[in-house]
C-alpha atoms as a PDB file:
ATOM      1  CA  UNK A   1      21.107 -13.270 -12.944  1.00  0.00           C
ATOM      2  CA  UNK A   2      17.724 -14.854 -12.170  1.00  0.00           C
ATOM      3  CA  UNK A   3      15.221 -16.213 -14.787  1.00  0.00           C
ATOM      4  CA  UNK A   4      13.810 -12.041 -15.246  1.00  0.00           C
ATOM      5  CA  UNK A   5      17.632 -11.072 -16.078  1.00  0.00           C
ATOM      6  CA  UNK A   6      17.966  -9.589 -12.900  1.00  0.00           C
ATOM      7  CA  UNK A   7      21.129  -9.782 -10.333  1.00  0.00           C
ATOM      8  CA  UNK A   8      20.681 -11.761  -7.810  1.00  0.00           C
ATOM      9  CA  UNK A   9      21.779 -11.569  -4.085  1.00  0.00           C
ATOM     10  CA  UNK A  10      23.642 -15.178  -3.829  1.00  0.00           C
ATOM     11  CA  UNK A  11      27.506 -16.218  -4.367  1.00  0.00           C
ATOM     12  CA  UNK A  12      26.710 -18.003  -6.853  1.00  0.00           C
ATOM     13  CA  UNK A  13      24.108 -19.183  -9.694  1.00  0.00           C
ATOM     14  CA  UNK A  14      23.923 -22.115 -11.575  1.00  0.00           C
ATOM     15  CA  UNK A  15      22.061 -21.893 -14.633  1.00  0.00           C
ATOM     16  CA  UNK A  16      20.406 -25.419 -15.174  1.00  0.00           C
ATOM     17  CA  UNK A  17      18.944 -24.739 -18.529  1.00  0.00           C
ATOM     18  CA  UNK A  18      17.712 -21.672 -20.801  1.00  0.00           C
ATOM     19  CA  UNK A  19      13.552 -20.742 -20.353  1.00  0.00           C
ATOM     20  CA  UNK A  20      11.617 -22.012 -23.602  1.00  0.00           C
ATOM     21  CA  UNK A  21       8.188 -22.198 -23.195  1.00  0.00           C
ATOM     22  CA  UNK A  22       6.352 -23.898 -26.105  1.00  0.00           C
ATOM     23  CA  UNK A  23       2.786 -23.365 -25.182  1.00  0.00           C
ATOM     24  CA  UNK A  24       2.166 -26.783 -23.334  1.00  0.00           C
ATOM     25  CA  UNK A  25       5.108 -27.022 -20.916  1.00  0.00           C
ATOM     26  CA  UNK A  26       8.363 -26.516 -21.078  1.00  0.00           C
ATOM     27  CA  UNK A  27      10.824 -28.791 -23.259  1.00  0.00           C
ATOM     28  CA  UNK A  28      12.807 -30.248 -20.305  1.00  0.00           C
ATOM     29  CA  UNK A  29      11.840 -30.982 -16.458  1.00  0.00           C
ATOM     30  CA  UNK A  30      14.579 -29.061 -15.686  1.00  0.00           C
ATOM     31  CA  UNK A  31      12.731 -25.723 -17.272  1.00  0.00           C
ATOM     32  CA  UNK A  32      10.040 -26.828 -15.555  1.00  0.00           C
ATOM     33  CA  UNK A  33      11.737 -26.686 -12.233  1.00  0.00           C
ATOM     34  CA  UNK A  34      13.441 -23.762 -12.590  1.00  0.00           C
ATOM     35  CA  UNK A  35      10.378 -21.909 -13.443  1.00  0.00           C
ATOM     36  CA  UNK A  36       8.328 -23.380 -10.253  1.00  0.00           C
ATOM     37  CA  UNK A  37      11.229 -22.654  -8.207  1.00  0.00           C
ATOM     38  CA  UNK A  38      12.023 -19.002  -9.432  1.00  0.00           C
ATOM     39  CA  UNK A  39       8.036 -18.916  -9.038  1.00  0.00           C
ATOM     40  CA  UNK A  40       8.025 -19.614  -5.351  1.00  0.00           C
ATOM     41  CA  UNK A  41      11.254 -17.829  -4.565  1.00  0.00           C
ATOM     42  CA  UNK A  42       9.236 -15.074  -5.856  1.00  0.00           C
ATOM     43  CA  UNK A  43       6.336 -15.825  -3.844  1.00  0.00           C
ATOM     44  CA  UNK A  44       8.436 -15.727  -0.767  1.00  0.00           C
ATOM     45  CA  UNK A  45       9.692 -12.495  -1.290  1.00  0.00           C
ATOM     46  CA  UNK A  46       6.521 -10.843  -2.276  1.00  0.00           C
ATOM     47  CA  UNK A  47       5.316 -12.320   1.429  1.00  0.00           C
ATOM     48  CA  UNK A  48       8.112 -11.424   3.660  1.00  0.00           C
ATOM     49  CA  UNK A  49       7.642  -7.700   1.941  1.00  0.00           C
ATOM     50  CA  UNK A  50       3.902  -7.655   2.477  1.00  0.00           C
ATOM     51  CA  UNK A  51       4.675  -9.067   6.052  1.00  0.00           C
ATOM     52  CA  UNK A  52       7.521  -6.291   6.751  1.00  0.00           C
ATOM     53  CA  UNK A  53       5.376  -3.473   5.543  1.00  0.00           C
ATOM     54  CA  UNK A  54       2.407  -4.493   8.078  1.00  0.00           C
ATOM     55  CA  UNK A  55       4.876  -4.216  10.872  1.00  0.00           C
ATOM     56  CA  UNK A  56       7.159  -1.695  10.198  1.00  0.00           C
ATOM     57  CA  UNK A  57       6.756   1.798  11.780  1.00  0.00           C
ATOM     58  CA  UNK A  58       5.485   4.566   8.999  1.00  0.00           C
ATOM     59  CA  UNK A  59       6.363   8.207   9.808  1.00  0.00           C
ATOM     60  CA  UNK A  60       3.388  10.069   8.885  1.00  0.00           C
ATOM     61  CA  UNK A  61       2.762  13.976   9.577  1.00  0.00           C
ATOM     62  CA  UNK A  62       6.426  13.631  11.748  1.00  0.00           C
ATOM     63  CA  UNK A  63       4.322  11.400  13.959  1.00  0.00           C
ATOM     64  CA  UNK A  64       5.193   7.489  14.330  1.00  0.00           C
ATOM     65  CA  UNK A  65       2.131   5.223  13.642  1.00  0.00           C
ATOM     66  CA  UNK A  66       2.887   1.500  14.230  1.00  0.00           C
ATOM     67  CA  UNK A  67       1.178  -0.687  11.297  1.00  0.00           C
ATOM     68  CA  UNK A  68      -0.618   2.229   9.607  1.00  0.00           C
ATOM     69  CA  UNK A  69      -1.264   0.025   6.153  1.00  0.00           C
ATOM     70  CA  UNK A  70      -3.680  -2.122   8.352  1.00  0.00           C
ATOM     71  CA  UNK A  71      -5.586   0.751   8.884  1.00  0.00           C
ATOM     72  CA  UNK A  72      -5.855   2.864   5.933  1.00  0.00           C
ATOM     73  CA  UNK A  73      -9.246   3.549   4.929  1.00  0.00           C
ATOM     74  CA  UNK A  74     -10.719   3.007   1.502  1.00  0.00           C
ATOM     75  CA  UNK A  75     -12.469   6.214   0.392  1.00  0.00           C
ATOM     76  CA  UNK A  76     -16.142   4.718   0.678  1.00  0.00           C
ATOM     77  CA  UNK A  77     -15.148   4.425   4.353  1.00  0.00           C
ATOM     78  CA  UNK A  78     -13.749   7.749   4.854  1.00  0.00           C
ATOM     79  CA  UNK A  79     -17.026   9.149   3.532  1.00  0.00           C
ATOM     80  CA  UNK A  80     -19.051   6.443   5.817  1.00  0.00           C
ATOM     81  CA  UNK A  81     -17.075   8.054   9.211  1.00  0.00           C
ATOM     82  CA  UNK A  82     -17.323  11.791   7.888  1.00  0.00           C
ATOM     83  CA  UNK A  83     -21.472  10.993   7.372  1.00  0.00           C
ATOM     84  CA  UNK A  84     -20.818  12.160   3.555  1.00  0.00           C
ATOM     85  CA  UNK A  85     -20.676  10.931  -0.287  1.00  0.00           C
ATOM     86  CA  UNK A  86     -17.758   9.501  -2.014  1.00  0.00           C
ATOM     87  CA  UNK A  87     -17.967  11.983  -4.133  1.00  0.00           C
ATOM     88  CA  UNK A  88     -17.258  14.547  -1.637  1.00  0.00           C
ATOM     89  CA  UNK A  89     -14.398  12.852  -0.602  1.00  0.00           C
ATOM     90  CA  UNK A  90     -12.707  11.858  -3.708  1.00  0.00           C
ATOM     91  CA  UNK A  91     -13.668  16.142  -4.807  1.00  0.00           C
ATOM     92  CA  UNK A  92     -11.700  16.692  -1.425  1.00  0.00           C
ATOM     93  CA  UNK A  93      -8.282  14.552  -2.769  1.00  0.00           C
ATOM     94  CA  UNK A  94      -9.147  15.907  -6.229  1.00  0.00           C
ATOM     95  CA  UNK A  95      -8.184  19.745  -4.360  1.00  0.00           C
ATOM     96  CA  UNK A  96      -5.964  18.037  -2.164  1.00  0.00           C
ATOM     97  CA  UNK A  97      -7.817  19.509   0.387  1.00  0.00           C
ATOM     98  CA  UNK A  98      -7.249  16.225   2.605  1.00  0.00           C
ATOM     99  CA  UNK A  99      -4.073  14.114   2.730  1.00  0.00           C
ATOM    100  CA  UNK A 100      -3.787  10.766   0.903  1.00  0.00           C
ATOM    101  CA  UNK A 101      -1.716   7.351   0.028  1.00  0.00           C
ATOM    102  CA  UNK A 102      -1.666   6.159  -3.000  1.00  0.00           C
ATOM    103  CA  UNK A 103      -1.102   2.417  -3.002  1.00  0.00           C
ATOM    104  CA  UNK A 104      -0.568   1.873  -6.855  1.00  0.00           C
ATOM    105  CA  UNK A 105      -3.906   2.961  -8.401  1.00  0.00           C
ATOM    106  CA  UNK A 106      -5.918   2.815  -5.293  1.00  0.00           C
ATOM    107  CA  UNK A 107      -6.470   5.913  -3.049  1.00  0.00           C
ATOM    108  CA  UNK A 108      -6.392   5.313   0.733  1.00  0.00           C
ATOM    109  CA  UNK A 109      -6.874   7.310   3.929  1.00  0.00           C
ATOM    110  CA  UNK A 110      -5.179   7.582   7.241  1.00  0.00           C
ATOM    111  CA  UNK A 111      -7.750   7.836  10.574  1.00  0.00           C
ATOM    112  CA  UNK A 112      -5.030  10.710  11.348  1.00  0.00           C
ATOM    113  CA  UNK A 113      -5.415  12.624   8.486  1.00  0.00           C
ATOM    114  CA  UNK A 114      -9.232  12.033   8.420  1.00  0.00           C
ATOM    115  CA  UNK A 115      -8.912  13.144  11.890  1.00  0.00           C
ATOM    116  CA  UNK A 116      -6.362  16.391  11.137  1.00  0.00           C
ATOM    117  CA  UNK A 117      -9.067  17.309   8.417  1.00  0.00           C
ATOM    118  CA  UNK A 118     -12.280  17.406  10.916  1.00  0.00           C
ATOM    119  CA  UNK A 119     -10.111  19.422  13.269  1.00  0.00           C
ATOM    120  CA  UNK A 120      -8.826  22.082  11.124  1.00  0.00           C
ATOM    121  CA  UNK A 121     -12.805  22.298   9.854  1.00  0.00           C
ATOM    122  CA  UNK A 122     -13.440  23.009  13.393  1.00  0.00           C
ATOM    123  CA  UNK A 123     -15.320  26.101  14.645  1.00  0.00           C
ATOM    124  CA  UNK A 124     -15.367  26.768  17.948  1.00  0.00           C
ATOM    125  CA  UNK A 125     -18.667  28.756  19.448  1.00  0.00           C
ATOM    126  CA  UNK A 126     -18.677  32.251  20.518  1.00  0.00           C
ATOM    127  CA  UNK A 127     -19.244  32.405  24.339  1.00  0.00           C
ATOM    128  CA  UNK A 128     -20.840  36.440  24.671  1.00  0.00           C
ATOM    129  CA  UNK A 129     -20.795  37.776  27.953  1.00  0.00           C
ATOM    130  CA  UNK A 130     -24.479  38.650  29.041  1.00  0.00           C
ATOM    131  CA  UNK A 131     -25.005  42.294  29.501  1.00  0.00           C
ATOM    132  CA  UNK A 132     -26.279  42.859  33.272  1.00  0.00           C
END
């Protein structure tokens, strides 16, 4: 188990001491060191996850898009490339009348789906045949 209680992937784990934190430091340099290293093991993983996520390949709409999280848009720039208001666009996820990520509390946009959404709004002109 690691410092959070959690099981951990290795053999084996030595437990050098218990956590007690008094408010100043912790009682022995051994707490301290297994705090700063649990710290930066932690630190490590969050990377190589934030790393593998901006190079994995994302399925989106059954097509493959190569490092779509370095392109999702942020909804003031959806509404700067549509030429409209946030509020339009946040009223459009509010209907779900465009396709979103969520990304914890935050409310992104693909280009595709910005894209798919201008196309299916799409009216093509009427071509009449002149009378003659």
């Amino acid at each position: 188990m690691d410092a959070w209680g959690r099981a951990e992937v290795d053999l084996a784990v030595l437990v050098i001491a218990t956590w007690a934190y008094l408010g100043s430091g912790y009682q022995s340099t051994g707490e301290a060191w297994l705090a700063a290293s649990a710290a930066a093991r932690a630190r490590e993983a969050r990377r190589i996850a934030r790393e593998e996520l901006r190079t994995m390949t994302v399925t989106l709409n059954g097509r493959s898009k190569a490092g779509v999280l370095d392109r999702l848009l942020t909804v003031e720039e959806a509404a700067e490339r549509l030429g409209t208001s946030t509020r339009f666009v946040r009223r459009l996820i509010f209907e779900r009348r465009i396709a979103f990520v969520r990304v914890g509390r935050h409310v992104r946009i693909t280009p595709v789906d910005l894209d798919a959404f201008v196309d299916a709004g799409r009216v093509d002109a009427i071509h009449r045949a002149e009378a003659g």
